[in-house]
C-alpha atoms as a PDB file:
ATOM      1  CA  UNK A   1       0.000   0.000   0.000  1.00  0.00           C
ATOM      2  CA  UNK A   2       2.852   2.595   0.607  1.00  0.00           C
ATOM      3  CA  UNK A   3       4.933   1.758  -2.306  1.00  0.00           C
ATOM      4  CA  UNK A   4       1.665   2.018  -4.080  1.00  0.00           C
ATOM      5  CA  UNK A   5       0.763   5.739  -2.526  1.00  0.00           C
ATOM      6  CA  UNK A   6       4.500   6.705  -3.020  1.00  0.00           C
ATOM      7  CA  UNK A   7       4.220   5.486  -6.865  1.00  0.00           C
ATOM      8  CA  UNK A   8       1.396   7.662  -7.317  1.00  0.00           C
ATOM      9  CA  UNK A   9       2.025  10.945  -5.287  1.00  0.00           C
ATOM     10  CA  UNK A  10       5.810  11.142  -6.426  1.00  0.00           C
ATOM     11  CA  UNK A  11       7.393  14.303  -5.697  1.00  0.00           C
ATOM     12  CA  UNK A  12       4.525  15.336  -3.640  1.00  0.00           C
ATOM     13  CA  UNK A  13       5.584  12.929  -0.840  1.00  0.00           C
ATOM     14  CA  UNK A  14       8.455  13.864   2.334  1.00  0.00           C
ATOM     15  CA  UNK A  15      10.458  10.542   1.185  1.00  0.00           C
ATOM     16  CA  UNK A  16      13.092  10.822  -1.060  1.00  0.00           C
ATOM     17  CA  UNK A  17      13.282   7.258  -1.559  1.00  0.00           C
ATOM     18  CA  UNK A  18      11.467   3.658  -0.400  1.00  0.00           C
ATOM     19  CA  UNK A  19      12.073   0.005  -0.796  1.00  0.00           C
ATOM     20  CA  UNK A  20       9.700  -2.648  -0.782  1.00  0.00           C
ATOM     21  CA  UNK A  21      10.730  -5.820   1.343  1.00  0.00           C
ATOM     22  CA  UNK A  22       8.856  -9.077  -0.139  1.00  0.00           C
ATOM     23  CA  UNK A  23       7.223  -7.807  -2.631  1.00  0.00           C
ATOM     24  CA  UNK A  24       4.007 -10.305  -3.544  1.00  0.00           C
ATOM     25  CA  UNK A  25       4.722  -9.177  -7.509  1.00  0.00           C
ATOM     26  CA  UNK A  26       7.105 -12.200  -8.839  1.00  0.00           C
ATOM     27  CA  UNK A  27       9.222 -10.773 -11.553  1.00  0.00           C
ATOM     28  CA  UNK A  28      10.433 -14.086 -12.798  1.00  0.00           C
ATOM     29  CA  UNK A  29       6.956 -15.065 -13.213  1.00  0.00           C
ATOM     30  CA  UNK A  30       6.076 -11.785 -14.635  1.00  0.00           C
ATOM     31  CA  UNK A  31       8.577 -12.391 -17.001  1.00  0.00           C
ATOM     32  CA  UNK A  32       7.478 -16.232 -18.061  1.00  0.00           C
ATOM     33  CA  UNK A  33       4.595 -15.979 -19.018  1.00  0.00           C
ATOM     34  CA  UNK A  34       4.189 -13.136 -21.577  1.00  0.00           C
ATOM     35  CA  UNK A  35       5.021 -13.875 -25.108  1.00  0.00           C
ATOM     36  CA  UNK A  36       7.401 -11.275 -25.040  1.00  0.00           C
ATOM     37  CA  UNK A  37       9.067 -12.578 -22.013  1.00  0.00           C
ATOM     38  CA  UNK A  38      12.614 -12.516 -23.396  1.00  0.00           C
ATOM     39  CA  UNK A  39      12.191  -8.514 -24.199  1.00  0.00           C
ATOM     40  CA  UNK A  40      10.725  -7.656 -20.731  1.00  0.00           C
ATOM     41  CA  UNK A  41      13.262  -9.921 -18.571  1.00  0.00           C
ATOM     42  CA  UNK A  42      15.796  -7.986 -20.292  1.00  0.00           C
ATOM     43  CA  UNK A  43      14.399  -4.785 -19.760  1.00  0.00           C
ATOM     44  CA  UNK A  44      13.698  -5.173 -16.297  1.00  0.00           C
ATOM     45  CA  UNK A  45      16.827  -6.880 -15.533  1.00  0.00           C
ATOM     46  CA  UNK A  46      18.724  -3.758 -17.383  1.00  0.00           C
ATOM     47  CA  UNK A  47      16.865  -1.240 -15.399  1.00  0.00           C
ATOM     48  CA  UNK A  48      17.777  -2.979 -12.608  1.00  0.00           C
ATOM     49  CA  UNK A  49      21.656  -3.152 -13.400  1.00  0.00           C
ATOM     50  CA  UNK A  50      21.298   0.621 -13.939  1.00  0.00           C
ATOM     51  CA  UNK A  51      19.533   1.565 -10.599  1.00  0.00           C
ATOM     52  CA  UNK A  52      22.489  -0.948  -8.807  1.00  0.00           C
ATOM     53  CA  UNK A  53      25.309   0.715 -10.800  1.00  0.00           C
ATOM     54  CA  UNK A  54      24.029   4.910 -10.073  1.00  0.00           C
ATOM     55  CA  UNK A  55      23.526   3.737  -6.306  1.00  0.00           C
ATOM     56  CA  UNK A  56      26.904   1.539  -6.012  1.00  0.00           C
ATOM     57  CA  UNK A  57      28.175   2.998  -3.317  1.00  0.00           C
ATOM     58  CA  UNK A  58      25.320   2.151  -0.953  1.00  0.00           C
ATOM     59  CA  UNK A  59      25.263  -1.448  -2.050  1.00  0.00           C
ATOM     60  CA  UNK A  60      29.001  -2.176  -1.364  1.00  0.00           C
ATOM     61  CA  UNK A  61      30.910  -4.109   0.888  1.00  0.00           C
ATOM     62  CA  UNK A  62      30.699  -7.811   2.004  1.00  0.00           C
ATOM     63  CA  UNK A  63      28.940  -6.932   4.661  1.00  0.00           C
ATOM     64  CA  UNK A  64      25.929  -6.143   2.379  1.00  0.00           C
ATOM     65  CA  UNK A  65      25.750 -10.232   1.790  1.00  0.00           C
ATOM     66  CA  UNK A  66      25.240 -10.038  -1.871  1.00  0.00           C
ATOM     67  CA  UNK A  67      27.421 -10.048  -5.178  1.00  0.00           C
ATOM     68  CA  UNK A  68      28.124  -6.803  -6.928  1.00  0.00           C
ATOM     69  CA  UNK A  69      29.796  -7.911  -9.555  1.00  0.00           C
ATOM     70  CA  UNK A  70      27.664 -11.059 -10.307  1.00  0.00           C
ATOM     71  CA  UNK A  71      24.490  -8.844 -10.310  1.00  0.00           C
ATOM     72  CA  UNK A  72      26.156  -5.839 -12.729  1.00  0.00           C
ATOM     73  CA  UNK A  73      26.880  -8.835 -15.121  1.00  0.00           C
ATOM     74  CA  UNK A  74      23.243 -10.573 -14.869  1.00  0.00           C
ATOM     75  CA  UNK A  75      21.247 -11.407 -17.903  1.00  0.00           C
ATOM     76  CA  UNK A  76      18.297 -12.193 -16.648  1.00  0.00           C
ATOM     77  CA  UNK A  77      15.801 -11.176 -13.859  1.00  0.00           C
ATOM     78  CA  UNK A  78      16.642 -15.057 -12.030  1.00  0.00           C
ATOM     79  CA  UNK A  79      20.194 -14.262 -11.986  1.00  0.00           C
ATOM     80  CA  UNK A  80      20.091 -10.663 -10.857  1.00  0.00           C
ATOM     81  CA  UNK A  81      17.704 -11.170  -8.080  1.00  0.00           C
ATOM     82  CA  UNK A  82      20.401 -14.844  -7.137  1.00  0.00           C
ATOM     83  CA  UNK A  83      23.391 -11.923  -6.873  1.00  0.00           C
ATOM     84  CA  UNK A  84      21.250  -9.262  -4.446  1.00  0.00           C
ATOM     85  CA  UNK A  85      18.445 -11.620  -2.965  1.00  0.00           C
ATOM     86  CA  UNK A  86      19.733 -12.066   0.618  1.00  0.00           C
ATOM     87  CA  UNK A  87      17.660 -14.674   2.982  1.00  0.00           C
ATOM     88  CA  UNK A  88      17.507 -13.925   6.552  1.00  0.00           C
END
């Protein structure tokens, strides 16, 4: 519902930024099962690879517990989300 409300209001909104933590909307999935799924998984996974590489310096460091590198080189949504997904 927030990330929803923040989508919508934009700049009209006191957060400069927001992050959704298990997010019900399965982007492999997404990415299946239209017929242009080989287009959109490399969009998305693209437009993910540029939000990680302008905001590098946050996401750095071992002690992050994900792979930089492995997720700048993904070429796919499955094998971006394998570098950054971190199970607690």
């Amino acid at each position: 519902m927030l990330a929803k409300y923040l989508a919508k209001a934009r700049e009209n909104t006191l957060p400069t930024a927001a992050t959704c933590i298990d997010n019900p909307f399965d982007l492999e999935e997404a990415t299946r099962s239209s017929p242009y799924h080989m287009a959109i998984d490399q969009k998305l996974t693209g437009g993910l690879i540029d939000i990680l590489r302008s905001n590098k310096e946050l996401f750095q460091g071992k002690a992050k517990g994900f792979d930089m590198e492995k997720a700048l080189l993904a070429k796919s949504i499955h094998g971006f989300e394998k570098a950054v997904s971190i199970v607690s």
